[in-house]
Protein backbone atom coordinates (compact mmCIF):
# COMPACT_ATOMS: atom_id res chain seq x y z
CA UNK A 1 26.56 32.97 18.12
CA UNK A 2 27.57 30.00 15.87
CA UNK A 3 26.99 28.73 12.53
CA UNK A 4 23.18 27.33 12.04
CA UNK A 5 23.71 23.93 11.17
CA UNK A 6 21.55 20.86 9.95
CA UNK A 7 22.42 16.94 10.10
CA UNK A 8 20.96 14.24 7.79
CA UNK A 9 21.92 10.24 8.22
CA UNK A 10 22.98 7.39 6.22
CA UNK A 11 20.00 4.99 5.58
CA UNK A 12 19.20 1.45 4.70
CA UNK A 13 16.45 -0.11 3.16
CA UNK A 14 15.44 -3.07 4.74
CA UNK A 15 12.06 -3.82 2.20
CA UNK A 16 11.28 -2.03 -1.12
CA UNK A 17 13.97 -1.02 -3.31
CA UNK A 18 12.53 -0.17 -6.27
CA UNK A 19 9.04 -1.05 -5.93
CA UNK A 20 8.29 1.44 -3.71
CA UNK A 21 8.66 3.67 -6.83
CA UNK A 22 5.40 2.19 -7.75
CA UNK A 23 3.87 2.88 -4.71
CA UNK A 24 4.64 -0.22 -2.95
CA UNK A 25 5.49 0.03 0.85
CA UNK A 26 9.20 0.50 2.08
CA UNK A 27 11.16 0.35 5.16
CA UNK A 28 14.47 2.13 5.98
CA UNK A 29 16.68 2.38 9.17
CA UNK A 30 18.46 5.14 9.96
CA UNK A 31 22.19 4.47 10.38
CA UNK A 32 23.08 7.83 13.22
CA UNK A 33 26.88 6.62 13.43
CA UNK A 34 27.06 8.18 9.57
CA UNK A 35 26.10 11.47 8.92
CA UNK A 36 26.45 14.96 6.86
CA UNK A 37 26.40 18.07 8.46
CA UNK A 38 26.12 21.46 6.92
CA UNK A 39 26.78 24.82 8.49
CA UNK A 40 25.82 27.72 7.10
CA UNK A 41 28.59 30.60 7.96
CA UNK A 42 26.85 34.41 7.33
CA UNK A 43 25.05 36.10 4.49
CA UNK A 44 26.56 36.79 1.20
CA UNK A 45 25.82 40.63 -0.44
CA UNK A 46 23.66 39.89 -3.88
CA UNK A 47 25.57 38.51 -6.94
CA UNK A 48 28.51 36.81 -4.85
CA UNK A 49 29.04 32.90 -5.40
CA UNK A 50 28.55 30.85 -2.32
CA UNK A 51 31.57 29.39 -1.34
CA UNK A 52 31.12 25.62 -0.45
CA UNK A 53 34.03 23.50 1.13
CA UNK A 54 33.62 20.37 0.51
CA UNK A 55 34.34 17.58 2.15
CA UNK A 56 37.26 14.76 0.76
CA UNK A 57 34.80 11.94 -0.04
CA UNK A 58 33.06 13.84 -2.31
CA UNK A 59 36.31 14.47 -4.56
CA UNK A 60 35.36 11.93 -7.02
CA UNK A 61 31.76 12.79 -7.26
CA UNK A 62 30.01 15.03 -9.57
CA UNK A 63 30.11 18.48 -7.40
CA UNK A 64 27.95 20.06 -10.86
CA UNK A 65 25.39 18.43 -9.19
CA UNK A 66 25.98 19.20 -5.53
CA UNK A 67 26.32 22.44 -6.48
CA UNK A 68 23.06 22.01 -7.91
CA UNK A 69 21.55 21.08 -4.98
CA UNK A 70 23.11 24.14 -3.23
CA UNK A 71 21.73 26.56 -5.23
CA UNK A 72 18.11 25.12 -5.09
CA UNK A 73 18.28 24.82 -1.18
CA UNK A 74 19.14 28.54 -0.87
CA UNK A 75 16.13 29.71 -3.34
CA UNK A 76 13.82 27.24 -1.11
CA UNK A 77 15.19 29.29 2.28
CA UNK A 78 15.16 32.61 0.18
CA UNK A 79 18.43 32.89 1.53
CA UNK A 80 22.08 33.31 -0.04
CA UNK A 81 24.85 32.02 2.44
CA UNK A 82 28.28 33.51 2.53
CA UNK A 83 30.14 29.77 3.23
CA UNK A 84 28.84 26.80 3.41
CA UNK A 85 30.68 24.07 4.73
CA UNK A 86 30.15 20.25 4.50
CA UNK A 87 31.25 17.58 6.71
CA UNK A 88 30.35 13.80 6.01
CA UNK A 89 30.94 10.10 7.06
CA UNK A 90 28.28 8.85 4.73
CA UNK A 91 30.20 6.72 2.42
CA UNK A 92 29.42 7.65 -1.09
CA UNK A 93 28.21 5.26 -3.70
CA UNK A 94 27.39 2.43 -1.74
CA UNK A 95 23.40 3.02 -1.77
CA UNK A 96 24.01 4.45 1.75
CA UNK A 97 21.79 7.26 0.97
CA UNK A 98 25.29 10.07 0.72
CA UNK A 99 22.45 12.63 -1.47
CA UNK A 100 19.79 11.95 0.69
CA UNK A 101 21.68 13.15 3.99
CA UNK A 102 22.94 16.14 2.31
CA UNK A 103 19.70 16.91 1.01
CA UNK A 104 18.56 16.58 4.54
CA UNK A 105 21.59 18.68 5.69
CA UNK A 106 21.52 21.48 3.72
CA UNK A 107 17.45 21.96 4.11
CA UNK A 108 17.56 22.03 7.95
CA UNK A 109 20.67 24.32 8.38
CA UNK A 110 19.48 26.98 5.67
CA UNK A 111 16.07 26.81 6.99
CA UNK A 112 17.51 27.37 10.64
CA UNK A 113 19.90 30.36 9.24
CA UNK A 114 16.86 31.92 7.75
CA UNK A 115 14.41 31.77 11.01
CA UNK A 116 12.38 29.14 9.41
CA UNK A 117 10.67 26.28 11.56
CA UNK A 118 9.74 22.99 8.99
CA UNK A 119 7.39 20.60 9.67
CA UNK A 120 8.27 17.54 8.73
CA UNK A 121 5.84 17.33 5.22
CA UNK A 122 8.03 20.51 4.36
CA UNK A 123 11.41 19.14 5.19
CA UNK A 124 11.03 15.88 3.80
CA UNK A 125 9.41 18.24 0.50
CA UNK A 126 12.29 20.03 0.13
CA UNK A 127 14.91 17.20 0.91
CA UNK A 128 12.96 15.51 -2.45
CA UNK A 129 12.85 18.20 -4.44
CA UNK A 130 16.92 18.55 -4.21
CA UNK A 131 17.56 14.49 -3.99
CA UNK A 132 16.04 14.63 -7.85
CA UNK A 133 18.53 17.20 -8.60
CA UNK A 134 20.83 13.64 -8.55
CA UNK A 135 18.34 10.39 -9.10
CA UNK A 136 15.78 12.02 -11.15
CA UNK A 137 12.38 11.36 -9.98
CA UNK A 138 12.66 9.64 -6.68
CA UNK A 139 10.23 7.98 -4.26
CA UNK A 140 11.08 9.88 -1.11
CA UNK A 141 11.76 7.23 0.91
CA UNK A 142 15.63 7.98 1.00
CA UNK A 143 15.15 11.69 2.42
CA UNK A 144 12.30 10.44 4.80
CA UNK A 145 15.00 8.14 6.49
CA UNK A 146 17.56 10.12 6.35
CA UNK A 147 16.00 12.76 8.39
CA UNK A 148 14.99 10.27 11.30
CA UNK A 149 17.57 10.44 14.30
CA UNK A 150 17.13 6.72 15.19
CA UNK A 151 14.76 4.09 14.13
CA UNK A 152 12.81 2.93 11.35
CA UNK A 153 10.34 4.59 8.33
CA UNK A 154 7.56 3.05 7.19
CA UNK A 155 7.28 4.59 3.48
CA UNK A 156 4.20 4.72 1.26
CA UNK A 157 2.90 6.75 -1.69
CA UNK A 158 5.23 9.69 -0.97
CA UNK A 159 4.42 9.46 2.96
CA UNK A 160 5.69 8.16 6.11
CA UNK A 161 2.97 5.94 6.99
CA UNK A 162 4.49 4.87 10.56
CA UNK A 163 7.67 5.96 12.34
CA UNK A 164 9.21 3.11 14.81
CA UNK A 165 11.38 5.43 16.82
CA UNK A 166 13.26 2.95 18.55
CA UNK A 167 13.91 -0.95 17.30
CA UNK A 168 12.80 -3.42 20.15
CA UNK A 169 15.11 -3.80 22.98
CA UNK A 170 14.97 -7.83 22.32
CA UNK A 171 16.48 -7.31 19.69
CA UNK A 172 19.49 -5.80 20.82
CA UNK A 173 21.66 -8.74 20.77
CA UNK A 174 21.20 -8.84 16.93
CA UNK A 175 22.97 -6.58 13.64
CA UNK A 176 23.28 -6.07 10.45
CA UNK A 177 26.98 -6.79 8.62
CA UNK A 178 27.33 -4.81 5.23
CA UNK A 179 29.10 -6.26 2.49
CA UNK A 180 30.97 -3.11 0.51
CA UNK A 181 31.03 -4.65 -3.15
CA UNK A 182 32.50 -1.32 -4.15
CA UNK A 183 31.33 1.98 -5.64
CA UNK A 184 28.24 1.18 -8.37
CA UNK A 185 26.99 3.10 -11.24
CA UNK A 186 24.99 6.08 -11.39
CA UNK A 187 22.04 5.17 -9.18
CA UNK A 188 19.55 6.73 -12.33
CA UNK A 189 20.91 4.16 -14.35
CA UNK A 190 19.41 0.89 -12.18
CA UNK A 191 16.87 2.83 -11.60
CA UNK A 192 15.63 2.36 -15.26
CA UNK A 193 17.02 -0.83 -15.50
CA UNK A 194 14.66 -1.79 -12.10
CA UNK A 195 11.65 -0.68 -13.92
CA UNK A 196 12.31 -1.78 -17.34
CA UNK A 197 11.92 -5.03 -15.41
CA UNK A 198 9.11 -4.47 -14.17
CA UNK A 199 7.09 -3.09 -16.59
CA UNK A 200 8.21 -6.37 -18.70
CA UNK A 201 6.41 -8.12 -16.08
CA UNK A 202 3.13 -10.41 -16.78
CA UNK A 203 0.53 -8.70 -14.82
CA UNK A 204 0.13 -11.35 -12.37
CA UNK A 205 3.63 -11.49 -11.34
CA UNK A 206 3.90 -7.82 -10.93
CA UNK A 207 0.93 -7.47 -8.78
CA UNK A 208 2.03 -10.80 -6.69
CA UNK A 209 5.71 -8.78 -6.48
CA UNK A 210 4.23 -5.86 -5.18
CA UNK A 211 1.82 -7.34 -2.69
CA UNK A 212 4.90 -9.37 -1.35
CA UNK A 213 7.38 -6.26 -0.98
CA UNK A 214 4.18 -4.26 0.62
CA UNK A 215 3.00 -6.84 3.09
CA UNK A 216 6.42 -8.00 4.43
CA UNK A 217 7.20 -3.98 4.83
CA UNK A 218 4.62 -3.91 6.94
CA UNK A 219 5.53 -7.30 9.17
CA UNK A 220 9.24 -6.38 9.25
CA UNK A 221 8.10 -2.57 10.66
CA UNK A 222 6.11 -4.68 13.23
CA UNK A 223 9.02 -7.35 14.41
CA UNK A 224 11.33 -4.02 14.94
CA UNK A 225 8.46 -2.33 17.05
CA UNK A 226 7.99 -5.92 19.05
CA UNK A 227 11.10 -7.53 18.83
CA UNK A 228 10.40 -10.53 16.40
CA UNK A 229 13.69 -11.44 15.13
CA UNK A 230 12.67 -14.66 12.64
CA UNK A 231 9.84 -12.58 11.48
CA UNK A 232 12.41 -9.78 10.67
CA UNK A 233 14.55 -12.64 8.63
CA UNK A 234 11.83 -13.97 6.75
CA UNK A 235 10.64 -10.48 5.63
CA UNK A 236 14.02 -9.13 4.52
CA UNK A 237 14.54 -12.77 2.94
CA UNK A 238 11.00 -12.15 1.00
CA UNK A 239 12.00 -8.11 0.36
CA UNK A 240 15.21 -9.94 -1.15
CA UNK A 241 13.39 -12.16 -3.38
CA UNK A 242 11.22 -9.41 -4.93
CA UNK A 243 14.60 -7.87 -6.18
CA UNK A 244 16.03 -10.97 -8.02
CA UNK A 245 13.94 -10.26 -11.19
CA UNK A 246 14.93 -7.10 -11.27
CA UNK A 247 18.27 -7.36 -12.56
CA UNK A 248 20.21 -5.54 -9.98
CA UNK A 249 22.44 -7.41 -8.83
CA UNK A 250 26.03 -7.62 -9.91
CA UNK A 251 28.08 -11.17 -9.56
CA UNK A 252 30.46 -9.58 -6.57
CA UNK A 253 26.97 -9.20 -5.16
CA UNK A 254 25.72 -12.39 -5.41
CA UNK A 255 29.15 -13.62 -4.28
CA UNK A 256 29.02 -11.10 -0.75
CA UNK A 257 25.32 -12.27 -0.28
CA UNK A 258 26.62 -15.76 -0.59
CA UNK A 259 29.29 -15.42 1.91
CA UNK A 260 26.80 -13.88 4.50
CA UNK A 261 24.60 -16.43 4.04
CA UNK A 262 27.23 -19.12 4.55
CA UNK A 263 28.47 -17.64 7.74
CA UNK A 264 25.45 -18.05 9.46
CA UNK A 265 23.21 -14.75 8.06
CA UNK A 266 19.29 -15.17 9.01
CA UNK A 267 19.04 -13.22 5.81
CA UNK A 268 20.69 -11.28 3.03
CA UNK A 269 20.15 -8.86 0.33
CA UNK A 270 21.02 -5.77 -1.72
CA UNK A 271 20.08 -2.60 -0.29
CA UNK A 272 19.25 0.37 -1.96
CA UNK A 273 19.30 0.71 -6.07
CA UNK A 274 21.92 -2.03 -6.80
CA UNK A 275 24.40 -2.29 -9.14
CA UNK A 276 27.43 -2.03 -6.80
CA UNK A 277 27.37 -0.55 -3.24
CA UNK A 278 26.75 -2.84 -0.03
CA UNK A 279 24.38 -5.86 0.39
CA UNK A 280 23.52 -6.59 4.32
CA UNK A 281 23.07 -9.57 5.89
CA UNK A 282 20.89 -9.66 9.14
CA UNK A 283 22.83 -11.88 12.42
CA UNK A 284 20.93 -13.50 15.14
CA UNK A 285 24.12 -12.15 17.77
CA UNK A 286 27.39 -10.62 18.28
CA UNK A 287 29.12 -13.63 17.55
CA UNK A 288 27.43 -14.62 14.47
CA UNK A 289 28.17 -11.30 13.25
CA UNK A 290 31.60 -11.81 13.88
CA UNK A 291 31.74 -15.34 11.91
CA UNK A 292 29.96 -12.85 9.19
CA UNK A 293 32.20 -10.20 8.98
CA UNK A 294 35.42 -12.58 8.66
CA UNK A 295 34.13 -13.90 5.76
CA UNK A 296 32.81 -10.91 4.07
CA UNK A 297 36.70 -9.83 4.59
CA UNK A 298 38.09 -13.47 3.50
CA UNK A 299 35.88 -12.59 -0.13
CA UNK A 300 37.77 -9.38 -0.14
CA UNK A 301 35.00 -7.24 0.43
CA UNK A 302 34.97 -4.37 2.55
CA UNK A 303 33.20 -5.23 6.17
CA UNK A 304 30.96 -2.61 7.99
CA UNK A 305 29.06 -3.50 11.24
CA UNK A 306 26.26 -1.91 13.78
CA UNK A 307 23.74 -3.22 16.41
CA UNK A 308 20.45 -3.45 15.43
CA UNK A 309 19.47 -0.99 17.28
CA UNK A 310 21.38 2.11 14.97
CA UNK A 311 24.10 2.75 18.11
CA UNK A 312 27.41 3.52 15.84
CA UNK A 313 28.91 1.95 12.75
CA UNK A 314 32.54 0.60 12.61
């Protein structure tokens, strides 16, 4: 019998970066070509360390933390693993959700080496409660993506409100071209610079802010259900908007969002909490994406690509 093992994916917010920490709506897309898989190899006797092998990309991150994470998962499962071993695409620091998928990971494989079934309200619980082991006190919304195989989250008040499972098949002539502006700083930090901003706010533009990013959640969530690719644009353009007083974006950003844009994007805008990472830009077809991707390289940017519809990354 093999190792029990669990999977969690890269994600992408599409609407509600930051505001959703506020209790705004949010939408994320799975990304299934990036992953992070745990296995969970035997059971260690009382008082013996876990040993963890890590994977390369997480050299340069903080493995205090990680470790951190471990050691909660295992008192959640009530169970103390021999070896763990981790195995990830998810590139890390690019606001591709790399804590969320191991949070993900390591619940599902320790739950299945300990017998346990989850529902998903438990999963996506415990997922949390080790994903603020990193961020602090997070919305959810990263965990609740990450654990979806395919499709799309609709994200609300620590809920998934709506699951699309699968994104429209007229849409399948259309992706998304990330922008890799390079690693960013510790996603806690533009976290409290996000909300600084927004509790700076007049009242009026706050609440007009957060009906915008809630209402074009929920449009967005409809065009990938139907197949309504302008309505898609002009939601992610709108979801874009709402971050610009936030202060998140950096100037090699702004100059990746501009170079999308310029190529032909429908729309384009940071993902996740800012500061660095990827911004993605939303193409109409294969060959727009292509015109998009040469010029995201021509900026000297890194270039990542995948169909609408979540099949791969490259």
């Amino acid at each position: 019998m093999g190792p029990a093992t669990g999977t969690g994916h890269a994600k992408l917010i599409l609407v509600g970066e930051h505001w959703v920490l506020d209790g705004a709506l949010a939408l994320a897309v799975a990304v299934p070509g990036w992953r992070t898989q745990v296995a969970v190899h035997g059971v260690a006797e009382p008082g013996v360390s876990v040993a963890i092998r890590w994977p390369d990309c997480l050299e340069h991150v903080d493995l205090a933390l990680s470790h951190k994470m471990v050691e909660l998962a295992c008192a959640q499962a009530d169970l103390h693993p021999a070896t763990l071993e981790v195995a990830s695409s998810v590139p890390v620091r690019r606001r591709l959700g790399s804590s969320a998928a191991l949070a993900v990971a390591l619940v599902r494989a320790l739950a299945q080496a300990a017998g346990h079934v989850l529902d998903d309200q438990t999963l996506l619980a415990r997922a949390r409660q080790l994903e603020d082991c990193v961020h602090g006190t997070s919305s959810g919304l990263d965990p609740a993506a990450a654990s979806a195989d395919s499709g799309a989250v609709l994200f609300g008040q620590g809920e998934i409100v709506l699951r699309v499972p699968r994104v429209a098949s007229a849409l399948a002539s259309a992706g998304w071209v990330l922008a890799d502006t390079g690693g960013g700083v510790a996603t806690s930090v533009a976290i409290e610079r996000a909300r600084a901003c927004r509790t700076a706010m007049p009242e009026a533009t706050y609440k007009r802010w957060r009906l915008t990013v809630a209402d074009s959640a929920v449009r967005a969530a409809h065009a990938l259900e139907i197949g309504d690719f302008e309505d898609l644009a002009a939601s992610l353009a709108l979801a874009g908007q709402a971050l610009e007083p936030l202060d998140i974006c950096t100037e090699p950003m702004a100059t990746a969002m501009q170079a999308l844009r310029d190529a032909g994007a429908a729309a384009a805008k940071p993902t996740g909490a800012g500061m660095g990472g990827v911004v993605v830009g939303l193409a109409n077809s294969a060959a727009c994406a292509d015109r998009m991707a040469q010029a995201v390289a021509a900026a000297g940017f890194g270039v990542h690509r995948f169909s609408l519809a979540g099949h791969g990354v490259n």
